[in-house]
C-alpha atoms as a PDB file:
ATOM      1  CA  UNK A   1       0.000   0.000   0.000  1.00  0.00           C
ATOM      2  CA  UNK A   2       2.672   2.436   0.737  1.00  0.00           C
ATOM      3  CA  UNK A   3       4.529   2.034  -2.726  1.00  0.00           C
ATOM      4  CA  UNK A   4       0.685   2.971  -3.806  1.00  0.00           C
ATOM      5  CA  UNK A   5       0.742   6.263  -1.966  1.00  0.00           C
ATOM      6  CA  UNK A   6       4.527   7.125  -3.251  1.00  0.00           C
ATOM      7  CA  UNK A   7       3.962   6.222  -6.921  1.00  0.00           C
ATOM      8  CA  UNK A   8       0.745   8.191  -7.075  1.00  0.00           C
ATOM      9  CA  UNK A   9       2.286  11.525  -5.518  1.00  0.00           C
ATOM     10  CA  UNK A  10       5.289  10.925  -8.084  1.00  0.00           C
ATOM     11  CA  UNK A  11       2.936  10.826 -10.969  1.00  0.00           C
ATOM     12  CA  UNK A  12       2.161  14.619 -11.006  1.00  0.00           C
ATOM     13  CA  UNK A  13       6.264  15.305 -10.679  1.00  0.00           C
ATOM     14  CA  UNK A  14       7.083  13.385 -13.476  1.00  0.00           C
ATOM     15  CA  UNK A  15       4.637  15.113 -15.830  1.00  0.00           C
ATOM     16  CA  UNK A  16       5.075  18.677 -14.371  1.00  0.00           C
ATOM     17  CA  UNK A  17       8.875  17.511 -16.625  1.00  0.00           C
ATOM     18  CA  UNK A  18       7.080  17.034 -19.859  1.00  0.00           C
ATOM     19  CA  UNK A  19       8.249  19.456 -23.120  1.00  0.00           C
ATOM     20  CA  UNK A  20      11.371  20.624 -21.062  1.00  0.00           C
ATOM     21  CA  UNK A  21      13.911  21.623 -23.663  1.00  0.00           C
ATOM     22  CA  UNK A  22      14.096  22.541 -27.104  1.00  0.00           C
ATOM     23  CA  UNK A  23      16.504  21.293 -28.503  1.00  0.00           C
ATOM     24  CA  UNK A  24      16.563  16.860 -30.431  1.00  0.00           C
ATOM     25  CA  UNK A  25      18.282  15.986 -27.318  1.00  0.00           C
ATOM     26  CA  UNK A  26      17.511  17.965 -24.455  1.00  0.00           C
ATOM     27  CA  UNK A  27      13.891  16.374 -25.266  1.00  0.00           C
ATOM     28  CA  UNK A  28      14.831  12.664 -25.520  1.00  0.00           C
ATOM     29  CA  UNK A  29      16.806  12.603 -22.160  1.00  0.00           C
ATOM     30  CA  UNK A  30      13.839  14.572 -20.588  1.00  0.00           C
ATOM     31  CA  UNK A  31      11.405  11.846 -21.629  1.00  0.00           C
ATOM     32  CA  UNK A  32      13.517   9.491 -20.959  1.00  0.00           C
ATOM     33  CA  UNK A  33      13.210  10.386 -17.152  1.00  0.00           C
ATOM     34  CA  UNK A  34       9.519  10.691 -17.492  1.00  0.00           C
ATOM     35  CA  UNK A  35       9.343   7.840 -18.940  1.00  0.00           C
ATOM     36  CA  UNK A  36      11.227   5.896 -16.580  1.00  0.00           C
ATOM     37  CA  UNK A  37       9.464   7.407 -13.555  1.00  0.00           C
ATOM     38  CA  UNK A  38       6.342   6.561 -14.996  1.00  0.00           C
ATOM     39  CA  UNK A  39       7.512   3.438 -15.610  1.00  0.00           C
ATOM     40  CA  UNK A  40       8.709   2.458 -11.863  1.00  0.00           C
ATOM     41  CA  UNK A  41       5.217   4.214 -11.081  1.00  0.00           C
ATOM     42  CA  UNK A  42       2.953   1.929 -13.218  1.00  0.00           C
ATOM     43  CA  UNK A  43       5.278  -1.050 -11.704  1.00  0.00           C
ATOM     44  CA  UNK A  44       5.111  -0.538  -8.118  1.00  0.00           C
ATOM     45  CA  UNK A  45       1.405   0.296  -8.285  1.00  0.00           C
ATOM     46  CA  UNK A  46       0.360  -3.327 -10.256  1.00  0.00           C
ATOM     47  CA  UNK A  47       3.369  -4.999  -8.352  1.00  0.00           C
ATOM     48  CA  UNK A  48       5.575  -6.375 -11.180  1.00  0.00           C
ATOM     49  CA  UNK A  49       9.256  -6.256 -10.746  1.00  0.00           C
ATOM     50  CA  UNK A  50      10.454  -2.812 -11.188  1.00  0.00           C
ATOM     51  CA  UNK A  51      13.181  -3.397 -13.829  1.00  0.00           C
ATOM     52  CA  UNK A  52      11.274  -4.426 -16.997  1.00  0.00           C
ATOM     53  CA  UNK A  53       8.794  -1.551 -16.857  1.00  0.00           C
ATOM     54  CA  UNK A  54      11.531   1.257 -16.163  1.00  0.00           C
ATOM     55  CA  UNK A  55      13.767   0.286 -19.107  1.00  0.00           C
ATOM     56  CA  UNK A  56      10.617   0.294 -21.330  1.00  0.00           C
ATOM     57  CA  UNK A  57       9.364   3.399 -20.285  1.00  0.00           C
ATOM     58  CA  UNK A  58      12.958   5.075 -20.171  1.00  0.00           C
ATOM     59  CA  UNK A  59      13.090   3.560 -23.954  1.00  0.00           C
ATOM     60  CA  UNK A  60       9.619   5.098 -24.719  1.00  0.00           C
ATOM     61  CA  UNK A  61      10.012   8.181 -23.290  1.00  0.00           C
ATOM     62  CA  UNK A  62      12.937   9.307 -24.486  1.00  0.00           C
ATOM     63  CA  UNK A  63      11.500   8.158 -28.207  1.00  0.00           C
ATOM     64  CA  UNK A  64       8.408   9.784 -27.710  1.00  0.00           C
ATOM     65  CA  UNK A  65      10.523  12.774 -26.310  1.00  0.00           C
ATOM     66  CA  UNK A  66      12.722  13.231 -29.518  1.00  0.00           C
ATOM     67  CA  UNK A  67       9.727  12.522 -32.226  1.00  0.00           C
ATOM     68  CA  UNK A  68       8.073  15.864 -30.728  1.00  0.00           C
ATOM     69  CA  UNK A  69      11.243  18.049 -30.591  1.00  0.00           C
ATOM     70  CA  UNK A  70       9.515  21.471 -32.186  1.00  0.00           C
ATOM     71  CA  UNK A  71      10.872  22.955 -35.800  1.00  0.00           C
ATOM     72  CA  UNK A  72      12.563  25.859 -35.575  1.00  0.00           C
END
């Protein structure tokens, strides 16, 4: 129950990160840490081993991150 508590109040930090930076790279290594917080949230919250989901979320993140880097 108390991982519960923790991962829910880390949600909001972890997405108070997104669109931070501007530039291809600065963007992939800040969704990459949203990711992977979101990722050891959504684990310790259904109980799986924490590895597996914070490697796929780091992964997805920081994809995700550098797909939406703006055009200047």
């Amino acid at each position: 129950m108390r991982s519960r508590i923790i991962a829910l109040c880390a949600v909001p930090l972890f997405l108070s990160l997104a669109a931070c930076g501007d530039t291809w790279g600065e963007r992939a290594v800040t969704g990459a840490g949203i990711g992977a917080g979101t990722g050891l949230a959504v684990g310790a919250v259904a109980g799986w081993p924490l590895l597996a989901p914070v490697l796929v979320g780091t992964a997805v993140g920081a994809g995700i991150g550098a797909a939406t880097t703006p055009k200047h």
